[in-house]
N, C-alpha and C. Protein backbone atom coordinates (compact mmCIF):
# COMPACT_ATOMS: atom_id res chain seq x y z
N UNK A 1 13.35 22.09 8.99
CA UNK A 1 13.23 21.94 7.57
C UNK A 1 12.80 23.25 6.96
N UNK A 2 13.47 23.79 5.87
CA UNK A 2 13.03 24.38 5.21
C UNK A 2 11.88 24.62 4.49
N UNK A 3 10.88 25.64 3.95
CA UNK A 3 9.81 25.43 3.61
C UNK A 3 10.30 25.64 1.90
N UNK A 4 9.35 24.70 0.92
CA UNK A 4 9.86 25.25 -0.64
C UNK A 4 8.80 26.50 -0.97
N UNK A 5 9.61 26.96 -1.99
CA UNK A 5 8.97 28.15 -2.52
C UNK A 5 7.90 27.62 -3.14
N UNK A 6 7.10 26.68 -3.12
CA UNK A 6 5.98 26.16 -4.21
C UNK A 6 4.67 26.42 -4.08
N UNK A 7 3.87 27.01 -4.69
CA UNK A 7 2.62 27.61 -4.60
C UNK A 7 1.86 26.12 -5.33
N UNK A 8 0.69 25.56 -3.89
CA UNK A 8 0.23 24.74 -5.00
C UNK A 8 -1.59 25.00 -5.08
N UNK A 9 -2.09 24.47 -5.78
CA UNK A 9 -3.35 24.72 -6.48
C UNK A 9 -4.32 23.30 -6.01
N UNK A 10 -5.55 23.59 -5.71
CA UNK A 10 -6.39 22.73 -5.74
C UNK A 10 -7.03 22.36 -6.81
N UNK A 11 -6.97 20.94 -7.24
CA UNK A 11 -7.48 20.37 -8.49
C UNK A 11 -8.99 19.83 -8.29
N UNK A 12 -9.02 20.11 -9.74
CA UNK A 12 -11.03 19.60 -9.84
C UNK A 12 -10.81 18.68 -10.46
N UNK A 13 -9.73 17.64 -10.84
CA UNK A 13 -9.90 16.06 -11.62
C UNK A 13 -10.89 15.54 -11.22
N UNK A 14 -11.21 14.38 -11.95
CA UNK A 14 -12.20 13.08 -12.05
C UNK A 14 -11.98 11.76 -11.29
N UNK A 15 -12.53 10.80 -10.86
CA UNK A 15 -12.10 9.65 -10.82
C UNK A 15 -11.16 9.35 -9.68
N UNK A 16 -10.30 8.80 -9.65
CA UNK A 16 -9.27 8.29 -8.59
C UNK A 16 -9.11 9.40 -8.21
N UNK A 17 -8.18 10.34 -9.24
CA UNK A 17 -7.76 11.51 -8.51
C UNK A 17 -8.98 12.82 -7.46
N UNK A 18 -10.43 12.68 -7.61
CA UNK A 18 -11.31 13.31 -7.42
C UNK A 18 -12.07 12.92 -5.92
N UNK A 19 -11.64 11.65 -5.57
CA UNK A 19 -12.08 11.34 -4.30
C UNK A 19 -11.83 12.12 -2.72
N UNK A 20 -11.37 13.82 -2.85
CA UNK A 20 -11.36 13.97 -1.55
C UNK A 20 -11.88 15.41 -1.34
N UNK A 21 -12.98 15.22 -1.14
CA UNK A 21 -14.08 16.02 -0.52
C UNK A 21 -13.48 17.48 0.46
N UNK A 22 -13.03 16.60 1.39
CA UNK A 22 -11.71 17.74 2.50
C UNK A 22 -11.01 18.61 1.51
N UNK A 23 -10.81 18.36 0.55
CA UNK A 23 -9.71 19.37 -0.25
C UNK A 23 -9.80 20.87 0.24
N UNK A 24 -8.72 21.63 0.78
CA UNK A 24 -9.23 23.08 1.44
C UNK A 24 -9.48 23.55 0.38
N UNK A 25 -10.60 24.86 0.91
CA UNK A 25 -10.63 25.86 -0.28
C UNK A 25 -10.29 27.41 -0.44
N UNK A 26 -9.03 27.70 1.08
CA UNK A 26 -8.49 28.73 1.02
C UNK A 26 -7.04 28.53 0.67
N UNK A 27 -6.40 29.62 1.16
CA UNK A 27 -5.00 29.50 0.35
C UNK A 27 -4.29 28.62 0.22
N UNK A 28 -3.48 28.48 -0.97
CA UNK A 28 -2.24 27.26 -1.28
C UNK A 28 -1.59 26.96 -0.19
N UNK A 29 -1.21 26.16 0.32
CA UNK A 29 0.24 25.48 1.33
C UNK A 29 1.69 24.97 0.31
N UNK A 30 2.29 25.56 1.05
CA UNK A 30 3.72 25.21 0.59
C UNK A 30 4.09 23.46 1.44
N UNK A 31 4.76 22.46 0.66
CA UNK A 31 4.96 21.38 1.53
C UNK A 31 6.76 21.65 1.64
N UNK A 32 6.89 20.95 2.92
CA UNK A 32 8.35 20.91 2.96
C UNK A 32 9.18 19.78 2.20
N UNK A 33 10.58 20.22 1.92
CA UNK A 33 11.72 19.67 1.02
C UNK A 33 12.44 19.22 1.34
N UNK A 34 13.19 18.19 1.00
CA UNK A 34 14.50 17.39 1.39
C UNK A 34 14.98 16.96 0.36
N UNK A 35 15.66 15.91 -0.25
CA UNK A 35 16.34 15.33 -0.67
C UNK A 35 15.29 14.50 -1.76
N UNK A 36 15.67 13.82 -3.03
CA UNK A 36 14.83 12.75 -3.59
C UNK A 36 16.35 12.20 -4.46
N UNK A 37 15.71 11.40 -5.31
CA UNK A 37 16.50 10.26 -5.77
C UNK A 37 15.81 10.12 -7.37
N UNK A 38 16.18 9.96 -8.67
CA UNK A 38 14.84 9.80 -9.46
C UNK A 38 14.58 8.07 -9.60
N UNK A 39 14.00 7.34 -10.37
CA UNK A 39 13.87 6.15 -10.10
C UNK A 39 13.89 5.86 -11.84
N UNK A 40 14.51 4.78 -12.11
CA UNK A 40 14.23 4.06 -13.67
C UNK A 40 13.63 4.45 -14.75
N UNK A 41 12.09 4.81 -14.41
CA UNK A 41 11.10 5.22 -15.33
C UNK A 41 11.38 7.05 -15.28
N UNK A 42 12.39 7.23 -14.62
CA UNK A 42 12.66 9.57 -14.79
C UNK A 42 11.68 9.43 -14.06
N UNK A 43 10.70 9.09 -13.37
CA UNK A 43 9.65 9.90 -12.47
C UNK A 43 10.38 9.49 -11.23
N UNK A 44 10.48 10.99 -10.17
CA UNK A 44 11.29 11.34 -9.04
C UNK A 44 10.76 10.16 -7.99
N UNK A 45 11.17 9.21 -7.21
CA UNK A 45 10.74 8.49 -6.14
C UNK A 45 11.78 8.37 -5.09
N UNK A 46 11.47 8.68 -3.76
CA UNK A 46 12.64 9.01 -2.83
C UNK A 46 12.76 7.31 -2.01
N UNK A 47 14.21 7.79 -1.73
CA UNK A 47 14.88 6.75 -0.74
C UNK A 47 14.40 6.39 0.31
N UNK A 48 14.57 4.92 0.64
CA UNK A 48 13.86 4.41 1.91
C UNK A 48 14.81 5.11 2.73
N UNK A 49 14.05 4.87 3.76
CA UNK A 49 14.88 5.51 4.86
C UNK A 49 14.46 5.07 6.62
N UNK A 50 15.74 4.72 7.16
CA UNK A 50 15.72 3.92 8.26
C UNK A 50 15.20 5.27 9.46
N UNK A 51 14.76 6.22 8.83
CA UNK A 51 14.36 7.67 9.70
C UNK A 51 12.87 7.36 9.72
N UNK A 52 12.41 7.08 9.16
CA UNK A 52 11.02 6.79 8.73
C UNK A 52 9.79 6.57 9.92
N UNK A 53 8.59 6.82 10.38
CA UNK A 53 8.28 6.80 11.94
C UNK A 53 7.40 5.83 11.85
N UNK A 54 7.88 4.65 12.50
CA UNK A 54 7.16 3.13 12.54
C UNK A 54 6.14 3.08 13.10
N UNK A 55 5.44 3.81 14.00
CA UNK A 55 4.40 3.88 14.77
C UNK A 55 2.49 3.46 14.47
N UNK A 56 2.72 4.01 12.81
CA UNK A 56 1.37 3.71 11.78
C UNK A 56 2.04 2.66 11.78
N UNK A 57 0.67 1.48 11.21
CA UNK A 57 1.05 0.50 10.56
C UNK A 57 1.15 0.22 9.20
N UNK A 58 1.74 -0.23 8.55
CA UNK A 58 1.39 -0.74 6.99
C UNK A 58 -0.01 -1.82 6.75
N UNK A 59 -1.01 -1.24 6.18
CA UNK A 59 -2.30 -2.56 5.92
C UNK A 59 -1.10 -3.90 5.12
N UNK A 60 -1.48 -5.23 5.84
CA UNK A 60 -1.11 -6.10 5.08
C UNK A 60 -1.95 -6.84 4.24
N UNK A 61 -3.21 -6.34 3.62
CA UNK A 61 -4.22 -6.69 3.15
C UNK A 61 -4.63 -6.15 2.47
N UNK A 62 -4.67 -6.35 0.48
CA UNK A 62 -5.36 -5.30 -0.09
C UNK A 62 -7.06 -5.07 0.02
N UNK A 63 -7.59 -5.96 -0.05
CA UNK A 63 -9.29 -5.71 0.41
C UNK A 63 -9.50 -5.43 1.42
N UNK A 64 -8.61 -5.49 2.33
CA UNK A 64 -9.12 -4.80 3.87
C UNK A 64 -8.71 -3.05 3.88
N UNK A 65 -8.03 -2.82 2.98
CA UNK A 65 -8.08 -1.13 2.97
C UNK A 65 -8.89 -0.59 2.12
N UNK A 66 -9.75 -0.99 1.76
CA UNK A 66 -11.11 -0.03 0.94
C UNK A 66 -12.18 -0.81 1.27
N UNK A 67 -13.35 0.22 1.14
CA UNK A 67 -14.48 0.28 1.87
C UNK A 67 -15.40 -0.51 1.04
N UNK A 68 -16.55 -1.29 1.33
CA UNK A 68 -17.70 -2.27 0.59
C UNK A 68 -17.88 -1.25 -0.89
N UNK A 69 -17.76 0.30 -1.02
CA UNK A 69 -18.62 0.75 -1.92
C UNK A 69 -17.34 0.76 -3.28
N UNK A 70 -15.77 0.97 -2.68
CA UNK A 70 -15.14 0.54 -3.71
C UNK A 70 -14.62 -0.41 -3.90
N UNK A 71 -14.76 -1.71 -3.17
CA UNK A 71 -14.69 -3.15 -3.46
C UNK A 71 -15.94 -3.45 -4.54
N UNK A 72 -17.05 -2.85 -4.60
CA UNK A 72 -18.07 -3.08 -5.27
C UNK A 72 -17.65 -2.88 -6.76
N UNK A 73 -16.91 -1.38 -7.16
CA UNK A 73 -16.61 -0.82 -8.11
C UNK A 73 -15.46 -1.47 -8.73
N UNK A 74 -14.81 -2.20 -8.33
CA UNK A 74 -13.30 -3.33 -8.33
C UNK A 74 -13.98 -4.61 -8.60
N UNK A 75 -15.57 -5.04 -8.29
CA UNK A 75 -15.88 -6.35 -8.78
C UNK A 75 -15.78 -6.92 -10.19
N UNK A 76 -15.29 -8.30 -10.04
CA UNK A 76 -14.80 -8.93 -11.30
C UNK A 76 -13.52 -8.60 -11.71
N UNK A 77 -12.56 -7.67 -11.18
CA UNK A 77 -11.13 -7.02 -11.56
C UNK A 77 -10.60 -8.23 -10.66
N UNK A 78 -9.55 -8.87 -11.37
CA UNK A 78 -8.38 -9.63 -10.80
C UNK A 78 -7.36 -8.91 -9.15
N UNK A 79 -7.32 -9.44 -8.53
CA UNK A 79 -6.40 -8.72 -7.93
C UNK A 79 -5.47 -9.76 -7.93
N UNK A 80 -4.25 -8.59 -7.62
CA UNK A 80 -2.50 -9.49 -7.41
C UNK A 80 -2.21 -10.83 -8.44
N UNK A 81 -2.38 -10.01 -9.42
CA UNK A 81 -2.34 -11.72 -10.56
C UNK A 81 -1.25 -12.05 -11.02
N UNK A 82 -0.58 -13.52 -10.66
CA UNK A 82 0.49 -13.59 -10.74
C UNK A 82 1.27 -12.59 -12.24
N UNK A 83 0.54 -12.61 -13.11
CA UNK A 83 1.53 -12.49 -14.45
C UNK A 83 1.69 -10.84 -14.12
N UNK A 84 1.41 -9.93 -13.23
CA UNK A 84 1.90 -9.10 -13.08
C UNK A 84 3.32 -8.74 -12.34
N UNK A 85 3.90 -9.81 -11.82
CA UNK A 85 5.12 -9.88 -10.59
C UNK A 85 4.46 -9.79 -9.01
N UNK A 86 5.84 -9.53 -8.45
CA UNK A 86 4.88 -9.22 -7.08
C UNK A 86 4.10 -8.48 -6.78
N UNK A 87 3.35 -8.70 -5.83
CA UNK A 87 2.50 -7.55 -4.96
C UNK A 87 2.16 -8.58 -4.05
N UNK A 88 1.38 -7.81 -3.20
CA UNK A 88 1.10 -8.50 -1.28
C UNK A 88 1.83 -7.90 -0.74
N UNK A 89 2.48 -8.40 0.47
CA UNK A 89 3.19 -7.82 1.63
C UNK A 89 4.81 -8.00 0.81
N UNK A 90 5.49 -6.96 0.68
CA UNK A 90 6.55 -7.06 -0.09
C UNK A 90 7.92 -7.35 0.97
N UNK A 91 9.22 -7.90 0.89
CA UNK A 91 9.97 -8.07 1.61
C UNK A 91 10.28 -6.84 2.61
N UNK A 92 10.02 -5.37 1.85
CA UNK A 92 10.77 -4.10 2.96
C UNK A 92 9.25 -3.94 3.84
N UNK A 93 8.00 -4.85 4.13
CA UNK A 93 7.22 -4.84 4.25
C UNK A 93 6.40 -3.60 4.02
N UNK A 94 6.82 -3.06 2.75
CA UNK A 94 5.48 -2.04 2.32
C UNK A 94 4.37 -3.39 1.41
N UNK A 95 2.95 -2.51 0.97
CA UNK A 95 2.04 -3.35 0.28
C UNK A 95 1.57 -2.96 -0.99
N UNK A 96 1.61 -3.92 -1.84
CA UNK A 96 1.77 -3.75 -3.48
C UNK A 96 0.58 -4.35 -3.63
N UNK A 97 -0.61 -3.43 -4.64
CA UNK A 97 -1.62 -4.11 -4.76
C UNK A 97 -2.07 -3.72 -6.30
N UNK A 98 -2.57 -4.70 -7.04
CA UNK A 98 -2.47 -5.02 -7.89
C UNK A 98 -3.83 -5.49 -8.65
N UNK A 99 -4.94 -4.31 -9.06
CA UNK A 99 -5.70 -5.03 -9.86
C UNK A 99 -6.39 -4.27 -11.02
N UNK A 100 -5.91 -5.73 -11.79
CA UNK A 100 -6.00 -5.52 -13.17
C UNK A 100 -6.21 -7.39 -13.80
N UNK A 101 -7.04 -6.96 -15.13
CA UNK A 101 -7.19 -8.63 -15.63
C UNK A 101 -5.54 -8.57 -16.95
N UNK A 102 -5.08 -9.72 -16.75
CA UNK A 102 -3.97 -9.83 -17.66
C UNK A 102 -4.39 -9.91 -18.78
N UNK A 103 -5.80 -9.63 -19.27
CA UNK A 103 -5.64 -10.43 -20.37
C UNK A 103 -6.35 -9.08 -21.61
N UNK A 104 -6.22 -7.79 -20.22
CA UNK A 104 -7.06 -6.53 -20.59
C UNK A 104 -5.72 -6.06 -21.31
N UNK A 105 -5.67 -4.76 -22.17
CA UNK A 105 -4.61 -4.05 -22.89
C UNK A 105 -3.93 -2.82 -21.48
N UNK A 106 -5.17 -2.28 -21.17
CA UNK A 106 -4.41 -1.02 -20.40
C UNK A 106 -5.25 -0.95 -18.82
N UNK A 107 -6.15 -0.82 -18.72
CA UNK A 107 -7.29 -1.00 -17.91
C UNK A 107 -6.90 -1.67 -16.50
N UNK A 108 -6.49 -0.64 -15.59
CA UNK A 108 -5.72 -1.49 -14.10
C UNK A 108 -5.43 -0.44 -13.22
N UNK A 109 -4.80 -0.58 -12.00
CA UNK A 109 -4.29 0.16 -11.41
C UNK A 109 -3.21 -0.55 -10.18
N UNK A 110 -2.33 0.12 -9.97
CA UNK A 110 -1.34 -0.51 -8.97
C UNK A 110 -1.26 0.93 -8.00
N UNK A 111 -1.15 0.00 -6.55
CA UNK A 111 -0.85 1.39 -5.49
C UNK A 111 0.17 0.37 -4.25
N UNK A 112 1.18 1.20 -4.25
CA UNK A 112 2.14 0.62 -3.51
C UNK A 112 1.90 1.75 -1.91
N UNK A 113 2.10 1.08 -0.98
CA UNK A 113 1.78 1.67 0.51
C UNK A 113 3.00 1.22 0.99
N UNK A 114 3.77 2.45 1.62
CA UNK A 114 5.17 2.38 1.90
C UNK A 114 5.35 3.10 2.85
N UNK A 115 6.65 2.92 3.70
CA UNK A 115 7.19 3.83 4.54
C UNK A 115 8.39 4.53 4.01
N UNK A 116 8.63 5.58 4.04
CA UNK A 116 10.01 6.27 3.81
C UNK A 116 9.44 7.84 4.98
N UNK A 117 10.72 8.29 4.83
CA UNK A 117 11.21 10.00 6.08
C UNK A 117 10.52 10.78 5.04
N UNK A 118 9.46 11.89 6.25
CA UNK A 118 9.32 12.90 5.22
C UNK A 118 9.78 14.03 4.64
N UNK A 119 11.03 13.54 4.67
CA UNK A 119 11.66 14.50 4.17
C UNK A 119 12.01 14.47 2.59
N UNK A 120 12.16 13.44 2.21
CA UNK A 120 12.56 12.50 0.90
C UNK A 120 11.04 12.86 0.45
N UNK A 121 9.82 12.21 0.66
CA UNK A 121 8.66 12.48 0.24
C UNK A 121 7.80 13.73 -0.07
N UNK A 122 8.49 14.44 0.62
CA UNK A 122 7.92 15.96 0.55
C UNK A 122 9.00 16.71 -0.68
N UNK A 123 9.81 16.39 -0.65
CA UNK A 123 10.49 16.77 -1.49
C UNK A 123 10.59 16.19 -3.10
N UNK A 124 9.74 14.64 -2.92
CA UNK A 124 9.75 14.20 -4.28
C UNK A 124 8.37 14.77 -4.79
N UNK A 125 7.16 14.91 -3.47
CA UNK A 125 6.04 15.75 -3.96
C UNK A 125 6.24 16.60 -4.78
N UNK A 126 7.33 17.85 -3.83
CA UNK A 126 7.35 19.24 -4.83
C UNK A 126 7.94 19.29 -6.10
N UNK A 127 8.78 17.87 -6.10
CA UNK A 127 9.33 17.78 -7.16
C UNK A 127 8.27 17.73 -8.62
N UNK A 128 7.08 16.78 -8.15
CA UNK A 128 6.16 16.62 -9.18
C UNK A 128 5.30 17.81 -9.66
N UNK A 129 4.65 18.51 -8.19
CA UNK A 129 4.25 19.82 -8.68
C UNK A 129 4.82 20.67 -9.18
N UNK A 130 6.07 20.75 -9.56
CA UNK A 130 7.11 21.49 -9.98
C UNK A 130 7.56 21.37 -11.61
N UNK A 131 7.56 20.28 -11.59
CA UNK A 131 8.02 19.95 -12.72
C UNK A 131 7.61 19.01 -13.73
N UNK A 132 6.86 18.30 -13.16
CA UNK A 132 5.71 17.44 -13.64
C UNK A 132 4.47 17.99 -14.00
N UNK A 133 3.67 19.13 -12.83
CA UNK A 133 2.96 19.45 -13.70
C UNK A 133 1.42 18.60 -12.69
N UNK A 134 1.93 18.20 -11.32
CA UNK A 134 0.94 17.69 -10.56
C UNK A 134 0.16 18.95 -9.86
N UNK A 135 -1.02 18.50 -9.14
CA UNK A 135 -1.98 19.65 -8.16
C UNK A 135 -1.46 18.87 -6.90
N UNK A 136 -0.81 19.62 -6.16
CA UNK A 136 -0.98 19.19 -4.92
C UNK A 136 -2.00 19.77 -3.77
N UNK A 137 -2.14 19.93 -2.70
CA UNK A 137 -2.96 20.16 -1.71
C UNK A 137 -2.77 19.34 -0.24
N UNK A 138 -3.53 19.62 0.71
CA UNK A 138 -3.42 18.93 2.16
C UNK A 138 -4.55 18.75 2.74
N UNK A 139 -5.50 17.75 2.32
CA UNK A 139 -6.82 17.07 2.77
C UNK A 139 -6.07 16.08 4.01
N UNK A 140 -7.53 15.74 4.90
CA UNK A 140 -6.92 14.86 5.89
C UNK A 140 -5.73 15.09 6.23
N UNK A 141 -5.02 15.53 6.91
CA UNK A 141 -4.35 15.95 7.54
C UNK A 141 -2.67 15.32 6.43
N UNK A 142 -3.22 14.99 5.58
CA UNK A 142 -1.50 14.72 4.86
C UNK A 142 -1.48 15.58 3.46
N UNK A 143 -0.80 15.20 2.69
CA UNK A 143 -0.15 15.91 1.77
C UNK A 143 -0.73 14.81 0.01
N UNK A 144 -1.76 15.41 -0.61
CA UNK A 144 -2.00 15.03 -1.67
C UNK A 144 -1.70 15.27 -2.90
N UNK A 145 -0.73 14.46 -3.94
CA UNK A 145 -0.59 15.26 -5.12
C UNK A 145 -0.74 14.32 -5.89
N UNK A 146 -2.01 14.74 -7.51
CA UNK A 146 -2.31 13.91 -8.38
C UNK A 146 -2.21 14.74 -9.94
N UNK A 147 -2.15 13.55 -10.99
CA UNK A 147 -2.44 14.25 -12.18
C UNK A 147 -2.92 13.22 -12.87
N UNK A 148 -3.49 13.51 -14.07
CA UNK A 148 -4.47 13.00 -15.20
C UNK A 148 -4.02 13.43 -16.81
N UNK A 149 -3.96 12.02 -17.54
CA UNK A 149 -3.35 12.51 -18.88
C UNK A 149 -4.30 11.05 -19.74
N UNK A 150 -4.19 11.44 -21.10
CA UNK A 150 -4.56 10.87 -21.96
C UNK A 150 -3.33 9.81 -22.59
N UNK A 151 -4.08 8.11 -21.95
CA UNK A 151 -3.43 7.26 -22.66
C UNK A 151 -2.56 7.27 -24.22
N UNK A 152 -1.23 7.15 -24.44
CA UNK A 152 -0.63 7.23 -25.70
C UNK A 152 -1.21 6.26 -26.59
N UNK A 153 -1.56 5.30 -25.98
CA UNK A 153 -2.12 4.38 -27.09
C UNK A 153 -3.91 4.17 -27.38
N UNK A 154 -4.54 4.15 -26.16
CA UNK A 154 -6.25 3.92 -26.20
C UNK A 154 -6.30 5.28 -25.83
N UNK A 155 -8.15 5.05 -26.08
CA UNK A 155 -8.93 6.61 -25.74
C UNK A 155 -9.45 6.72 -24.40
N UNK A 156 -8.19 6.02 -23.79
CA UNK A 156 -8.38 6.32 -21.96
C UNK A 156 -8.49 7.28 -21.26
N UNK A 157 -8.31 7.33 -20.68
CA UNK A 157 -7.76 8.23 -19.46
C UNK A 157 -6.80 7.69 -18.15
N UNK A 158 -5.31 8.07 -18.19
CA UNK A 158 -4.04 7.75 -17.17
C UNK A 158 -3.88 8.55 -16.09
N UNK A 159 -3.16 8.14 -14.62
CA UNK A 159 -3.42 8.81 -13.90
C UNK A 159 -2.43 8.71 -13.01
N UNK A 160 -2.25 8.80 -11.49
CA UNK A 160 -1.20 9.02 -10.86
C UNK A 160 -2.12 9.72 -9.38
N UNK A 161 -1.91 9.43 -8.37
CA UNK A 161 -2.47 9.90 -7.01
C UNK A 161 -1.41 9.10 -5.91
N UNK A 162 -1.27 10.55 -5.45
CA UNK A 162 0.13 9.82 -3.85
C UNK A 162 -0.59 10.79 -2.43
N UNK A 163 -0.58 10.16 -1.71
CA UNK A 163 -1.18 10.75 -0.51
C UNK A 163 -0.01 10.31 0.25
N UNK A 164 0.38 11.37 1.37
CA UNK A 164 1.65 11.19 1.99
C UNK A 164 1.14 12.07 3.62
N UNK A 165 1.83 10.63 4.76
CA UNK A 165 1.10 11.31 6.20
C UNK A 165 1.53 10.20 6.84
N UNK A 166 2.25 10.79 8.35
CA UNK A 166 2.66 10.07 9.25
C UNK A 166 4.00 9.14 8.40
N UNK A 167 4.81 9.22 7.96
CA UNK A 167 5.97 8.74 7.22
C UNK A 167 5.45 7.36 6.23
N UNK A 168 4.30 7.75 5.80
CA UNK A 168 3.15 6.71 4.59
C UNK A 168 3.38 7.04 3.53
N UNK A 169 3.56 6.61 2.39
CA UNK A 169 3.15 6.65 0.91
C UNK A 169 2.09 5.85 0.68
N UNK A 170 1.37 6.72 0.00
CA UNK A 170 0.45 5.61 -0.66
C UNK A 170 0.37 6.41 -2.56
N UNK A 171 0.84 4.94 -2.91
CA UNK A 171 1.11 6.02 -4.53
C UNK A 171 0.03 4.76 -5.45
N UNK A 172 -0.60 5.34 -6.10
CA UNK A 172 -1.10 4.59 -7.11
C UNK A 172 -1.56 5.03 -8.67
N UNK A 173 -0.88 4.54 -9.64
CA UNK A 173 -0.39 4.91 -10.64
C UNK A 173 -2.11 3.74 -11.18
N UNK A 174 -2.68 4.53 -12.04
CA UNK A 174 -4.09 4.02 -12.47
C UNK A 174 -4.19 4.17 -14.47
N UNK A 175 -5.05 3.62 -15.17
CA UNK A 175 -5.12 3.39 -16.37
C UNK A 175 -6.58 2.85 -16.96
N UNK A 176 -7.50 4.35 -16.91
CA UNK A 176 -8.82 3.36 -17.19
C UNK A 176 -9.38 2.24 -16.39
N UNK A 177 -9.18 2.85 -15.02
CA UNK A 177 -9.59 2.29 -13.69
C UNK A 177 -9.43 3.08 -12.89
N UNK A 178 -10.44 4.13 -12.55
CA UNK A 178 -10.02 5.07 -11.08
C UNK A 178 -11.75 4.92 -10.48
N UNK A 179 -11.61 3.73 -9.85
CA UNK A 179 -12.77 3.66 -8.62
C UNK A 179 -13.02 5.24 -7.75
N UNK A 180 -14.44 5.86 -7.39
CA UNK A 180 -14.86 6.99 -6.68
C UNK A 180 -14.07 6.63 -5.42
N UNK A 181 -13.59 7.18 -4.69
CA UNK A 181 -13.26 7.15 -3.56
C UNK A 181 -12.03 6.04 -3.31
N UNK A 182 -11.70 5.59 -4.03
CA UNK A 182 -10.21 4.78 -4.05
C UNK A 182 -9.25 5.06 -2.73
N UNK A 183 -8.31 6.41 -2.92
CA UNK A 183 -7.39 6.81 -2.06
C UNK A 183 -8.08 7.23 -0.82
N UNK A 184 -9.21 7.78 -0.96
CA UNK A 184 -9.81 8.13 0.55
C UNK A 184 -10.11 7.12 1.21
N UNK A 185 -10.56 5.95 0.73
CA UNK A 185 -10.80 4.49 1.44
C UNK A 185 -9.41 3.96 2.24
N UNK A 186 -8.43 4.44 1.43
CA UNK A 186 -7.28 3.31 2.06
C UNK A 186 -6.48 4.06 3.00
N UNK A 187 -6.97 5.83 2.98
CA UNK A 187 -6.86 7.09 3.91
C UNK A 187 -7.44 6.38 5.42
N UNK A 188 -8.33 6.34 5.09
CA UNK A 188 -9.43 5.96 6.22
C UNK A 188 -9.26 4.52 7.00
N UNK A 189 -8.79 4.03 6.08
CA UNK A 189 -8.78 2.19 6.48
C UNK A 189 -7.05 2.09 7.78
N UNK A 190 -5.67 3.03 7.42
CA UNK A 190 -4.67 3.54 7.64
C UNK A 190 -5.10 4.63 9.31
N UNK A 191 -5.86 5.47 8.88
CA UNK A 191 -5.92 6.54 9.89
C UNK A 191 -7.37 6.50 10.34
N UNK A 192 -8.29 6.17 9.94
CA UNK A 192 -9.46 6.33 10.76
C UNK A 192 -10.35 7.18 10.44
């Protein structure tokens, strides 16, 4: 695989996106490129792919991948509520998790845990640091890229965090809900 020309930057965000301590603090890493696909909403999301290395498992359990201190921070939040559609163990058996109260305006977060080749994933990464406008970096031994923007409608704060390792996605798109340590919990719960 080719390496991309992409210089990326370590971010000092808040919140969801701020949970990983490991973040290096010497030079940028370039991630490698392949192929992507864009998806419905224009934001780049790559193709499943039967290349993908089955060996990790997928958690089939959303409370069993985060730790007592951000289950604590999630208390009273709905999880997987029907009026959102699916989530749980999804048919391509990745896991859709889902919590948010239906009855809140913006205030939630969804993180889908998937398998796809990293080739597709590394390449939809650079796509975001590229052109989107994400920080990427390589904590824990995978590939992290997040960003942070101001809700169009409330005086929130919106967000976006994908951690990618061992042919894993873990993407979770957040809204005035980013629990401390969120993605590093479900890092840890996955790899150890």
């Amino acid at each position: 695989m080719a390496l991309a020309g992409i210089t990326l930057v370590l971010s000092a965000a808040t919140g969801c996106a701020a949970d990983s301590p490991g973040a290096p603090s010497g030079s940028p890493s370039p991630i490698q490129s392949q192929t992507l696909d864009a998806s419905p909403s224009g934001s780049p999301s790559p193709s499943p792919s039967a290349t993908a290395d089955s060996s990790v498992p997928i958690p089939t359990d959303c409370r069993s991948t985060l730790s007592a201190a951000v289950l604590d921070q999630l208390a009273g939040v709905p999880l997987n509520d029907p009026a959102f559609g699916p989530s749980g163990v999804q048919p391509d058996g990745s896991l859709r998790c889902i919590w948010a109260d239906p009855a809140a305006d913006t205030t939630g977060l969804t993180t889908d845990i998937s398998r796809m080749a990293s080739g597709a994933a590394l390449d939809m990464l650079n796509g975001l640091a590229d052109t989107e406008g994400y920080t990427c970096y390589k904590p824990d031994v995978g590939t992290r890229c997040e960003k942070e923007w101001q809700n169009a409608t409330y005086p929130v704060t919106d967000g976006r965090t994908l951690y990618f390792r061992d042919d894993i996605l873990i993407d979770t798109m957040y809204s005035n809900l980013a629990p401390t340590g969120y993605t590093s919990s479900i890092v840890a719960s996955i790899w150890g």
